[in-house]
PDB file of N, CA and C in Angstrom:
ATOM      1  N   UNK A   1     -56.302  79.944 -43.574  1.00  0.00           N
ATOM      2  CA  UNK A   1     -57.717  80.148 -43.310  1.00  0.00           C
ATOM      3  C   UNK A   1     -57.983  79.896 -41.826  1.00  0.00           C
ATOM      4  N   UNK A   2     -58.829  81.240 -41.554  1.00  0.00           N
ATOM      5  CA  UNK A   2     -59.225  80.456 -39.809  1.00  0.00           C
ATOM      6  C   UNK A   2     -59.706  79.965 -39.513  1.00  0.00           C
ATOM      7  N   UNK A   3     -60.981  78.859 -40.484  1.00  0.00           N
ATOM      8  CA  UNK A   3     -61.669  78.134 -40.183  1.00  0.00           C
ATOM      9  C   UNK A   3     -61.486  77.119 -39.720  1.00  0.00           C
ATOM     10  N   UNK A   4     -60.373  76.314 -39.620  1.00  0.00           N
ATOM     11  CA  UNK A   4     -59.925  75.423 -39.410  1.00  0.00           C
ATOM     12  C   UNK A   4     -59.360  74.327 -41.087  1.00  0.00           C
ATOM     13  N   UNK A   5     -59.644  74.855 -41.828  1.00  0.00           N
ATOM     14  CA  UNK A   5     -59.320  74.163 -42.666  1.00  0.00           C
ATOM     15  C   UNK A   5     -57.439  74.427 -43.141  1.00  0.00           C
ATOM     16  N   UNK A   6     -56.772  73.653 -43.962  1.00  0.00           N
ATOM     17  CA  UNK A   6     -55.439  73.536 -44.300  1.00  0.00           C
ATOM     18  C   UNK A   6     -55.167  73.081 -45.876  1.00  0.00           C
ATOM     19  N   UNK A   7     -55.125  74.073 -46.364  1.00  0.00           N
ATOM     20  CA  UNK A   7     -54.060  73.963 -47.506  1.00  0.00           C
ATOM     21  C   UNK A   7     -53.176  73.172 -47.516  1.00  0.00           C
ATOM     22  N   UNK A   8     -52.793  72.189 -48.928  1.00  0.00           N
ATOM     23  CA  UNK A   8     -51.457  71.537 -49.255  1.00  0.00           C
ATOM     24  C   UNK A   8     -50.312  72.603 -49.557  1.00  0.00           C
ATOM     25  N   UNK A   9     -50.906  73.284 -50.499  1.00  0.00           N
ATOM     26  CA  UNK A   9     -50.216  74.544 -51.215  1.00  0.00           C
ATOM     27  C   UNK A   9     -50.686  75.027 -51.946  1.00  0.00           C
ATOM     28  N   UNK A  10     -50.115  76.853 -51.805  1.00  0.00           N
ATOM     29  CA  UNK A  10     -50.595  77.913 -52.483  1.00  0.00           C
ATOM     30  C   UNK A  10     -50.044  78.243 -53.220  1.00  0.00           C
ATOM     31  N   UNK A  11     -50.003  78.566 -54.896  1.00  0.00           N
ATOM     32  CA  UNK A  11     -48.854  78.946 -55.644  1.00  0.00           C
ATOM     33  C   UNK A  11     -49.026  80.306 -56.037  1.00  0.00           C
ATOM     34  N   UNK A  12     -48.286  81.327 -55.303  1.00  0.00           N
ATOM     35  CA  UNK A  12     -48.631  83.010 -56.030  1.00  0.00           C
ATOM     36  C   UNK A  12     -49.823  83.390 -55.675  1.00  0.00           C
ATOM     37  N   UNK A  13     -50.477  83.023 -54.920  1.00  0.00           N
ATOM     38  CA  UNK A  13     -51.596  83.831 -54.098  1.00  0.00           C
ATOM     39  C   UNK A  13     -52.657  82.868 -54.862  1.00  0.00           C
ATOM     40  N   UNK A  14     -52.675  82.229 -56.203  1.00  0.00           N
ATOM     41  CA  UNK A  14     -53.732  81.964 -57.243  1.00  0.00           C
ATOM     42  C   UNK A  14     -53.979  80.421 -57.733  1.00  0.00           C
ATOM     43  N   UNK A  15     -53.010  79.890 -56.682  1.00  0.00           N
ATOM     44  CA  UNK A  15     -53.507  78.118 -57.356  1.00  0.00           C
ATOM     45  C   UNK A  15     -53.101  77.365 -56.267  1.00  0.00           C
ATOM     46  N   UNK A  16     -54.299  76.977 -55.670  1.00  0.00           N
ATOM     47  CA  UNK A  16     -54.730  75.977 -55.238  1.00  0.00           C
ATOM     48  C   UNK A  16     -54.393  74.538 -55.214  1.00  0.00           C
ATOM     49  N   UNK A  17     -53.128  73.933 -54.733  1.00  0.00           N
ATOM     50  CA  UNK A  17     -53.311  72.811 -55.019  1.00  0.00           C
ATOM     51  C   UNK A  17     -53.512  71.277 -53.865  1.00  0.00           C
ATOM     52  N   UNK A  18     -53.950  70.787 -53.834  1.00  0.00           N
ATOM     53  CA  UNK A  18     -54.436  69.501 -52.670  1.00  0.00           C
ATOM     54  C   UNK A  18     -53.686  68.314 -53.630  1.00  0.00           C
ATOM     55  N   UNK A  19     -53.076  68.026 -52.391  1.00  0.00           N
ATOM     56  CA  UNK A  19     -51.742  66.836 -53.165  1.00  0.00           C
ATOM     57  C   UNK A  19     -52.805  65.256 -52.243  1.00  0.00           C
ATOM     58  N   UNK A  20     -52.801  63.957 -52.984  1.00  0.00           N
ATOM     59  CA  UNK A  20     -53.498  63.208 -52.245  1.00  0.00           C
ATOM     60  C   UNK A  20     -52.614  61.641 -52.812  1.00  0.00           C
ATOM     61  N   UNK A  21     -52.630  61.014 -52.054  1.00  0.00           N
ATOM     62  CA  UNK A  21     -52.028  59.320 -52.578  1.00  0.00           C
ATOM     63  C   UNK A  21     -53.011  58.366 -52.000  1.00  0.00           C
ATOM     64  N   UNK A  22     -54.020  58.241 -52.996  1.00  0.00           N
ATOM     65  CA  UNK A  22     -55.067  57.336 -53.039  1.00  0.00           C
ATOM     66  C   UNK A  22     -55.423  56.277 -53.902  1.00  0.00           C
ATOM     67  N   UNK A  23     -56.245  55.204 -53.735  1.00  0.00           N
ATOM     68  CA  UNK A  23     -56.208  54.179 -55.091  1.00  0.00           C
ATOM     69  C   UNK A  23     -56.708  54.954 -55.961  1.00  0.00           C
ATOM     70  N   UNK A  24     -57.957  56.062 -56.099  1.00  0.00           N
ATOM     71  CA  UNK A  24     -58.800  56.343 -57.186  1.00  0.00           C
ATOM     72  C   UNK A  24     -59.133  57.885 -55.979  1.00  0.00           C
ATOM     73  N   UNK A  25     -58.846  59.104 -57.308  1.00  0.00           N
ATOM     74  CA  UNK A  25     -59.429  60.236 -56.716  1.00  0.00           C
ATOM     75  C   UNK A  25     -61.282  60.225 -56.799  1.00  0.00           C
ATOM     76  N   UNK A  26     -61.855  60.436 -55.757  1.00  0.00           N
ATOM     77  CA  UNK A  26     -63.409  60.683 -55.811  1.00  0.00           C
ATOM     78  C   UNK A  26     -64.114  61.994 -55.252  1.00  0.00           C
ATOM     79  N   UNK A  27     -65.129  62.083 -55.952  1.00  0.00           N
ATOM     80  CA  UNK A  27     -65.886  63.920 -55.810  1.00  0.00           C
ATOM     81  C   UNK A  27     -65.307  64.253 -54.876  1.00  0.00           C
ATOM     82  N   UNK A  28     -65.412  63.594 -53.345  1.00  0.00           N
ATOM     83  CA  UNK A  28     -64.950  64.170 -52.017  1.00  0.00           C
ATOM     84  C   UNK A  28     -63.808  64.931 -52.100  1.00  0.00           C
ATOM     85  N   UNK A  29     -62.992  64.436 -52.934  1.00  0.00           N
ATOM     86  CA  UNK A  29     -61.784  64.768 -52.865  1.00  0.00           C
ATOM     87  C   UNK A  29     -61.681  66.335 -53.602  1.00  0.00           C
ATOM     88  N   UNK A  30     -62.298  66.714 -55.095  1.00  0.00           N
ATOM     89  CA  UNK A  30     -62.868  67.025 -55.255  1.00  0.00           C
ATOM     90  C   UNK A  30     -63.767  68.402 -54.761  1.00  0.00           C
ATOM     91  N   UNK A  31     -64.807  67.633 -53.976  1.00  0.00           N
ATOM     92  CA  UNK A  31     -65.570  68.723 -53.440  1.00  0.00           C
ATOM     93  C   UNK A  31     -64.481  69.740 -52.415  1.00  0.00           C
ATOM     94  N   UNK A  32     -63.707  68.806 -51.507  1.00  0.00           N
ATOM     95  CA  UNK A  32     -62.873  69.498 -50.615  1.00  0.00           C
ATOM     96  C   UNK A  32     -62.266  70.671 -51.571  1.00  0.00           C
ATOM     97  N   UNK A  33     -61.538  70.453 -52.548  1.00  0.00           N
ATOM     98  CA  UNK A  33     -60.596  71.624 -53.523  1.00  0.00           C
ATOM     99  C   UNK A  33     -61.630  72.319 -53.472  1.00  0.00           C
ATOM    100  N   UNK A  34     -62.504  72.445 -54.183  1.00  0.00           N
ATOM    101  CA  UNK A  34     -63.540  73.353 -54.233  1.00  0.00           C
ATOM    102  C   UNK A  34     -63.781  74.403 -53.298  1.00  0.00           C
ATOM    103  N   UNK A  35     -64.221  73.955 -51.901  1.00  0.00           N
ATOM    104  CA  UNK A  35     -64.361  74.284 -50.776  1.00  0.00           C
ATOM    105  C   UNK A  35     -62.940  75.224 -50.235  1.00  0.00           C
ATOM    106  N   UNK A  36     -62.089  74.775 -50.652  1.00  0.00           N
ATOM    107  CA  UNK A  36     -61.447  76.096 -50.834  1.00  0.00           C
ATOM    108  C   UNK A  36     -60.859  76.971 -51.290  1.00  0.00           C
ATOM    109  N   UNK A  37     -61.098  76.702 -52.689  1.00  0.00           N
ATOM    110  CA  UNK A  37     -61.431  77.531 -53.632  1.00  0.00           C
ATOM    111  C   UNK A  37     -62.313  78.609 -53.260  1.00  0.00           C
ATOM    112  N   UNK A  38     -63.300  78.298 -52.618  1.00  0.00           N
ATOM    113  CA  UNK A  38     -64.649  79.098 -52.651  1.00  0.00           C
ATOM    114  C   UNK A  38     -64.197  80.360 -51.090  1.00  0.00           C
ATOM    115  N   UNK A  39     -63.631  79.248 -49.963  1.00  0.00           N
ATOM    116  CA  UNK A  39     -63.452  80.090 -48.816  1.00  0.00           C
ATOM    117  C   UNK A  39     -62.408  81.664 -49.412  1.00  0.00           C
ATOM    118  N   UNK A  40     -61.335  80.731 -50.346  1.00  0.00           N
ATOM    119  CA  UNK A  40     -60.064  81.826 -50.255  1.00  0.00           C
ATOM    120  C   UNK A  40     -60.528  82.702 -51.439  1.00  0.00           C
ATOM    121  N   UNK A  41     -61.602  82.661 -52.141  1.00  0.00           N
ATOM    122  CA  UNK A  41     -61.683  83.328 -53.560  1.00  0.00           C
ATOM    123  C   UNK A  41     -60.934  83.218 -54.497  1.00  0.00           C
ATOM    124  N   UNK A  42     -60.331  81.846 -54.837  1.00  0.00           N
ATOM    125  CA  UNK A  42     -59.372  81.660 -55.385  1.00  0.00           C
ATOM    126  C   UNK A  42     -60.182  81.195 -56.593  1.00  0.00           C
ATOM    127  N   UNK A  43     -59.713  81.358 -57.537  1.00  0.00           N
ATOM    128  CA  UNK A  43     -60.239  80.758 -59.177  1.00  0.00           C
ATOM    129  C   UNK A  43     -59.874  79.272 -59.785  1.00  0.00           C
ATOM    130  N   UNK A  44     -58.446  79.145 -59.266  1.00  0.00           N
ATOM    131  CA  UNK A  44     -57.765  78.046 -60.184  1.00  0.00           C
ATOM    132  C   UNK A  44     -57.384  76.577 -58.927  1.00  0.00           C
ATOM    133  N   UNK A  45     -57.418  75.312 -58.950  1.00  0.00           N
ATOM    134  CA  UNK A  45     -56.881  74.482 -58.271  1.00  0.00           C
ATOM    135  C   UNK A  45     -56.554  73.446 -58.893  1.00  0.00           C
ATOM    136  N   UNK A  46     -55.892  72.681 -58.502  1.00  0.00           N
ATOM    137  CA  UNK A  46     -55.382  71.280 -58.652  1.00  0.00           C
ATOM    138  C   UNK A  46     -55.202  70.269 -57.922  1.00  0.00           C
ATOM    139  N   UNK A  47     -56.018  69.068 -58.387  1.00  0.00           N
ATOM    140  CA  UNK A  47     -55.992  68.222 -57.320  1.00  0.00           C
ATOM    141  C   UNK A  47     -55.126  67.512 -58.069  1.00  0.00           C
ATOM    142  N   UNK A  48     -54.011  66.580 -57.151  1.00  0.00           N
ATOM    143  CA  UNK A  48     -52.870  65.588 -57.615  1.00  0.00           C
ATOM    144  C   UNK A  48     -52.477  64.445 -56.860  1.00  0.00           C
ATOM    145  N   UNK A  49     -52.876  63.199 -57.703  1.00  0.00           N
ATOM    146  CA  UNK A  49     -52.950  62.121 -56.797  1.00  0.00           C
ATOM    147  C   UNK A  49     -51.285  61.273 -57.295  1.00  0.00           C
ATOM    148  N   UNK A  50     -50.709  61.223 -56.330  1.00  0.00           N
ATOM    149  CA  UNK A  50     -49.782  60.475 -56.786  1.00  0.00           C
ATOM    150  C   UNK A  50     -49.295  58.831 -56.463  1.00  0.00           C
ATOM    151  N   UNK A  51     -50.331  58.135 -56.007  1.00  0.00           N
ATOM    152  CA  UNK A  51     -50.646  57.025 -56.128  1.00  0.00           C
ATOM    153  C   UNK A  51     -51.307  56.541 -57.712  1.00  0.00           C
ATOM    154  N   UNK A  52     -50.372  56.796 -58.455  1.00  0.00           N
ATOM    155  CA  UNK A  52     -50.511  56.343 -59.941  1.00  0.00           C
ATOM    156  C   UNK A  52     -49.562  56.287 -60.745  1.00  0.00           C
ATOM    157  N   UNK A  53     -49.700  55.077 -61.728  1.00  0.00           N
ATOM    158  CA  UNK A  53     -48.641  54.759 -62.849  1.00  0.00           C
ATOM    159  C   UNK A  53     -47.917  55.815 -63.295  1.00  0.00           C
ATOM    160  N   UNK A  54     -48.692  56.731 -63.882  1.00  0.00           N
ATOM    161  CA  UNK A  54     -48.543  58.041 -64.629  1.00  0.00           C
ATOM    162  C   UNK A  54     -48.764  59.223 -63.778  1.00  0.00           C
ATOM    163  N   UNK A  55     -47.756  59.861 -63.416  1.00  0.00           N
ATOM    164  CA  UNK A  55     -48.590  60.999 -62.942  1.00  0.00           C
ATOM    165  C   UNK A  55     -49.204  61.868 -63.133  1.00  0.00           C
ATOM    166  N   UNK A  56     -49.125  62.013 -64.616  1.00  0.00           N
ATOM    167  CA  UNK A  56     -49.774  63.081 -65.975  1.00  0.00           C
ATOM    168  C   UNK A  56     -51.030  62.391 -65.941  1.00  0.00           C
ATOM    169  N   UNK A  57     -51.586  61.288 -65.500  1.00  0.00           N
ATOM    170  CA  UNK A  57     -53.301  60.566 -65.225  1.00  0.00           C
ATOM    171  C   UNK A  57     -53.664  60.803 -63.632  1.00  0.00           C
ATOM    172  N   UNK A  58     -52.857  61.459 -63.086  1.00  0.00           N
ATOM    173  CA  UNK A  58     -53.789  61.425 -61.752  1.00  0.00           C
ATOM    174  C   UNK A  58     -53.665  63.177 -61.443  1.00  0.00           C
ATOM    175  N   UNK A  59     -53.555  64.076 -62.087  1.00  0.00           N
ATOM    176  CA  UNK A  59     -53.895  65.251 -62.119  1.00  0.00           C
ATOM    177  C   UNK A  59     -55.449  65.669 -62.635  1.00  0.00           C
ATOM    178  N   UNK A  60     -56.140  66.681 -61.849  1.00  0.00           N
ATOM    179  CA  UNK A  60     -57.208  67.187 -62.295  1.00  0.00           C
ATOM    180  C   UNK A  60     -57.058  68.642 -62.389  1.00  0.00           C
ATOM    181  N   UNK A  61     -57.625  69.754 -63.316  1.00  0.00           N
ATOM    182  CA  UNK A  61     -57.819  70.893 -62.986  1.00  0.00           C
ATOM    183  C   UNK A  61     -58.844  71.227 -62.290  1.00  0.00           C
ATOM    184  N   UNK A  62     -59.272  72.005 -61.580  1.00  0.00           N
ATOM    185  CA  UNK A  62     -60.605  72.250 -60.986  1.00  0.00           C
ATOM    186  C   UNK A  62     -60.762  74.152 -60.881  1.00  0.00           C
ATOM    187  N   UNK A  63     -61.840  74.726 -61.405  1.00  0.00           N
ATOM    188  CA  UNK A  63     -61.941  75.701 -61.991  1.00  0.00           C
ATOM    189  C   UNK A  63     -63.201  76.403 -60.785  1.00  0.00           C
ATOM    190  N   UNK A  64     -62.877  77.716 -59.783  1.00  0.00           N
ATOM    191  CA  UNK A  64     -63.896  77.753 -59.480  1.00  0.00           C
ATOM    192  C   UNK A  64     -64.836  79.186 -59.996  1.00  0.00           C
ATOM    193  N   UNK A  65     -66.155  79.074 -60.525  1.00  0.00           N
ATOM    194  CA  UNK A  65     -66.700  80.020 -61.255  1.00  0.00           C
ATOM    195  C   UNK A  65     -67.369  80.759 -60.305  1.00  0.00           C
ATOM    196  N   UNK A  66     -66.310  81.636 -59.967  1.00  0.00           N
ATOM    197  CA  UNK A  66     -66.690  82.592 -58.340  1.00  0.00           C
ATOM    198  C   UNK A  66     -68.082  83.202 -59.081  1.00  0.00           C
TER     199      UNK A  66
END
Protein backbone atom coordinates (compact mmCIF):
# COMPACT_ATOMS: atom_id res chain seq x y z
CA UNK A 1 0.00 0.00 0.00
CA UNK A 2 1.26 3.54 -0.72
CA UNK A 3 -0.07 5.03 2.03
CA UNK A 4 2.37 4.39 4.18
CA UNK A 5 0.90 1.68 5.93
CA UNK A 6 2.63 -2.21 6.17
CA UNK A 7 1.29 -5.46 6.14
CA UNK A 8 2.52 -8.50 8.37
CA UNK A 9 1.26 -10.81 5.63
CA UNK A 10 -0.74 -11.49 2.70
CA UNK A 11 -1.96 -14.97 2.01
CA UNK A 12 -3.14 -15.47 -1.87
CA UNK A 13 -4.08 -12.02 -2.52
CA UNK A 14 -7.19 -12.71 0.27
CA UNK A 15 -6.10 -12.89 3.96
CA UNK A 16 -4.94 -10.50 5.83
CA UNK A 17 -2.99 -11.29 8.59
CA UNK A 18 -1.30 -8.79 11.53
CA UNK A 19 0.91 -11.00 13.72
CA UNK A 20 1.28 -9.05 17.35
CA UNK A 21 3.08 -10.27 20.91
CA UNK A 22 1.20 -8.42 23.45
CA UNK A 23 -0.14 -9.02 27.09
CA UNK A 24 -3.91 -8.71 25.87
CA UNK A 25 -5.05 -7.99 22.13
CA UNK A 26 -7.28 -4.55 22.22
CA UNK A 27 -9.83 -2.85 19.53
CA UNK A 28 -6.68 -0.82 18.39
CA UNK A 29 -5.24 -3.67 17.42
CA UNK A 30 -8.20 -4.63 15.90
CA UNK A 31 -9.27 -1.46 14.38
CA UNK A 32 -5.70 -1.38 12.61
CA UNK A 33 -6.67 -5.08 10.72
CA UNK A 34 -9.62 -3.53 9.71
CA UNK A 35 -8.09 -0.51 8.28
CA UNK A 36 -6.60 -2.64 6.03
CA UNK A 37 -8.86 -4.65 5.19
CA UNK A 38 -10.82 -1.71 4.05
CA UNK A 39 -7.66 0.15 2.14
CA UNK A 40 -6.76 -3.29 0.15
CA UNK A 41 -10.51 -4.51 -0.37
CA UNK A 42 -9.72 -7.41 1.19
CA UNK A 43 -12.65 -9.47 2.95
CA UNK A 44 -10.92 -11.89 5.33
CA UNK A 45 -8.09 -11.10 8.24
CA UNK A 46 -6.48 -12.38 11.14
CA UNK A 47 -5.19 -10.96 13.94
CA UNK A 48 -2.56 -13.34 15.99
CA UNK A 49 -1.15 -12.65 19.19
CA UNK A 50 1.47 -14.85 20.22
CA UNK A 51 2.22 -13.72 23.57
CA UNK A 52 -0.09 -16.51 24.95
CA UNK A 53 -0.36 -19.86 26.72
CA UNK A 54 -2.36 -21.24 23.88
CA UNK A 55 -2.03 -20.06 20.71
CA UNK A 56 -5.44 -21.41 19.50
CA UNK A 57 -6.69 -18.35 22.40
CA UNK A 58 -4.90 -15.56 20.98
CA UNK A 59 -6.23 -15.80 17.38
CA UNK A 60 -9.13 -13.62 16.12
CA UNK A 61 -10.99 -13.73 12.79
CA UNK A 62 -11.90 -10.37 11.58
CA UNK A 63 -14.40 -10.19 8.68
CA UNK A 64 -14.58 -7.06 6.55
CA UNK A 65 -18.30 -6.37 5.21
CA UNK A 66 -16.99 -4.36 2.15
Amino acid sequence: MDCGYRLDLLIENAVVVEIKAVDALQTIHEAQLLTYLKLGNWKLGLLVNFNVPVLKSGIRRIVNNL
